[in-house]
N, C-alpha and C. Protein backbone atom coordinates (compact mmCIF):
# COMPACT_ATOMS: atom_id res chain seq x y z
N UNK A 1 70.66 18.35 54.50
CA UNK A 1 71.34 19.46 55.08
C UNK A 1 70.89 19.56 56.53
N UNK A 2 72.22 19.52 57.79
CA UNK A 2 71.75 19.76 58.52
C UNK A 2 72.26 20.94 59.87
N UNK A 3 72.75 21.46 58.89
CA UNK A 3 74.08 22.63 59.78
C UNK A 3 74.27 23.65 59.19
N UNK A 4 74.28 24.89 59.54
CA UNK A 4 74.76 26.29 58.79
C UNK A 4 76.00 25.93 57.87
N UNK A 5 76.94 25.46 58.78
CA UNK A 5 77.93 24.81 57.85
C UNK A 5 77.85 24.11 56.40
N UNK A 6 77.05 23.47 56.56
CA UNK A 6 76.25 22.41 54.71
C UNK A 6 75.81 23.63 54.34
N UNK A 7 75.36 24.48 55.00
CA UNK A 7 73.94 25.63 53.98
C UNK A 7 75.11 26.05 53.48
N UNK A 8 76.06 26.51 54.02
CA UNK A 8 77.32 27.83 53.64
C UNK A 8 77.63 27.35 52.32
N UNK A 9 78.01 25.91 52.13
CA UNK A 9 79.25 24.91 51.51
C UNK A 9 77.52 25.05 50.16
N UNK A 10 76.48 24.51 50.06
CA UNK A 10 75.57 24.83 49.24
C UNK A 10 75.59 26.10 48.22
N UNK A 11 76.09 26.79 49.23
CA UNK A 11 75.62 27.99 48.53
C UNK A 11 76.83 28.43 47.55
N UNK A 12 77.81 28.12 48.55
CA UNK A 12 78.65 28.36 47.57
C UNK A 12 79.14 27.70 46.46
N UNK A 13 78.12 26.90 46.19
CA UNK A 13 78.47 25.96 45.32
C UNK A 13 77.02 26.34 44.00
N UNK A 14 76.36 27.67 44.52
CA UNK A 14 75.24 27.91 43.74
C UNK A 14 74.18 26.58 43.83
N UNK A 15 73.69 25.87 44.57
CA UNK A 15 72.98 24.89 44.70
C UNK A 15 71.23 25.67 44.97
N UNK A 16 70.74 25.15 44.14
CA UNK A 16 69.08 25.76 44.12
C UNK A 16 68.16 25.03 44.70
N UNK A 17 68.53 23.75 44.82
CA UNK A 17 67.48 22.64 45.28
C UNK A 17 68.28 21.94 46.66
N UNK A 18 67.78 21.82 47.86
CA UNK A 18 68.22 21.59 48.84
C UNK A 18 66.98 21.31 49.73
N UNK A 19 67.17 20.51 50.90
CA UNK A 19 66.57 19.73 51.81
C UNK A 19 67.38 19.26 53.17
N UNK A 20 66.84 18.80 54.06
CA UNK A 20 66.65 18.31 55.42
C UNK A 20 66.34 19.24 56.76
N UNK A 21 66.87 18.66 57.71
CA UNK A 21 66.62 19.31 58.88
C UNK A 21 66.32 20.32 59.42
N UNK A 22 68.31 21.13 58.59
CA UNK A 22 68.40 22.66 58.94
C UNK A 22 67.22 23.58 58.27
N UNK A 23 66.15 22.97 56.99
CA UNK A 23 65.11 23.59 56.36
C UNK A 23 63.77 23.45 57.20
N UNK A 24 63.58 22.53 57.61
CA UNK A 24 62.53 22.03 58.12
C UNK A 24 62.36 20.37 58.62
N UNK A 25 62.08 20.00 59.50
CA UNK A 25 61.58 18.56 60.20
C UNK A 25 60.62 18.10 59.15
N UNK A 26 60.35 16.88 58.97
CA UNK A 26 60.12 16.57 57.85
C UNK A 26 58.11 16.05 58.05
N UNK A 27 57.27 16.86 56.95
CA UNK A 27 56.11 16.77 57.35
C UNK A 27 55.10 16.52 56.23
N UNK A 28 54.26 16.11 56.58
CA UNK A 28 53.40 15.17 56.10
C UNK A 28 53.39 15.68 54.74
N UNK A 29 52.30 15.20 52.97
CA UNK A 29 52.38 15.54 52.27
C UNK A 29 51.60 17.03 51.90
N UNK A 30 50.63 17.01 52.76
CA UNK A 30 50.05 18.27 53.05
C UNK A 30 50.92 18.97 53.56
N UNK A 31 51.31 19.13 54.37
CA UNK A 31 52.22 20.33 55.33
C UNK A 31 53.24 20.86 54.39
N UNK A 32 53.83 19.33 53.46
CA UNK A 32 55.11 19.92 52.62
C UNK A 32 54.68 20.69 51.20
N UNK A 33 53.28 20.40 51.39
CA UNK A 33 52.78 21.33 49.96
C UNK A 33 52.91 22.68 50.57
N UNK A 34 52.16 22.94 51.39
CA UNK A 34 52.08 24.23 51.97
C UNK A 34 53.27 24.92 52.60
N UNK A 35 54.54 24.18 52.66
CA UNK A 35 56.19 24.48 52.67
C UNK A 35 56.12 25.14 51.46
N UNK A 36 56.06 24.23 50.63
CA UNK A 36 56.88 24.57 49.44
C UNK A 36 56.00 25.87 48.52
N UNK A 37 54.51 26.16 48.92
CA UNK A 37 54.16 27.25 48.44
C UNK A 37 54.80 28.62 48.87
N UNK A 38 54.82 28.73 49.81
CA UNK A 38 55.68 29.65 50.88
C UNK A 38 57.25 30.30 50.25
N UNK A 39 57.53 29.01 49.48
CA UNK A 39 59.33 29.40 49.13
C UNK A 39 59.17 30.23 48.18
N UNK A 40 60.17 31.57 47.67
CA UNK A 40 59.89 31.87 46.36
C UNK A 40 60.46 31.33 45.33
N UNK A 41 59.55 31.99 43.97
CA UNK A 41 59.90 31.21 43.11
C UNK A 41 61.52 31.15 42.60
């Protein structure tokens, strides 16, 4: 995903699991642990 546009088209499609750009630049395995604690559940 890399545009408000994809997020919109996601959502409306009820999509729960999503990734790329427009979320975040993509970072090491540490950094993405500490992403993904952050999200709620």
């Amino acid at each position: 995903m890399e545009t408000e546009q994809q997020m919109e088209h996601v959502r409306r499609a009820k999509c729960d699991i999503i990734q790329g750009y427009y979320i975040s630049k993509p970072l090491p395995e540490a950094g993405g642990a500490r992403f993904a604690a952050k999200l709620p559940a």
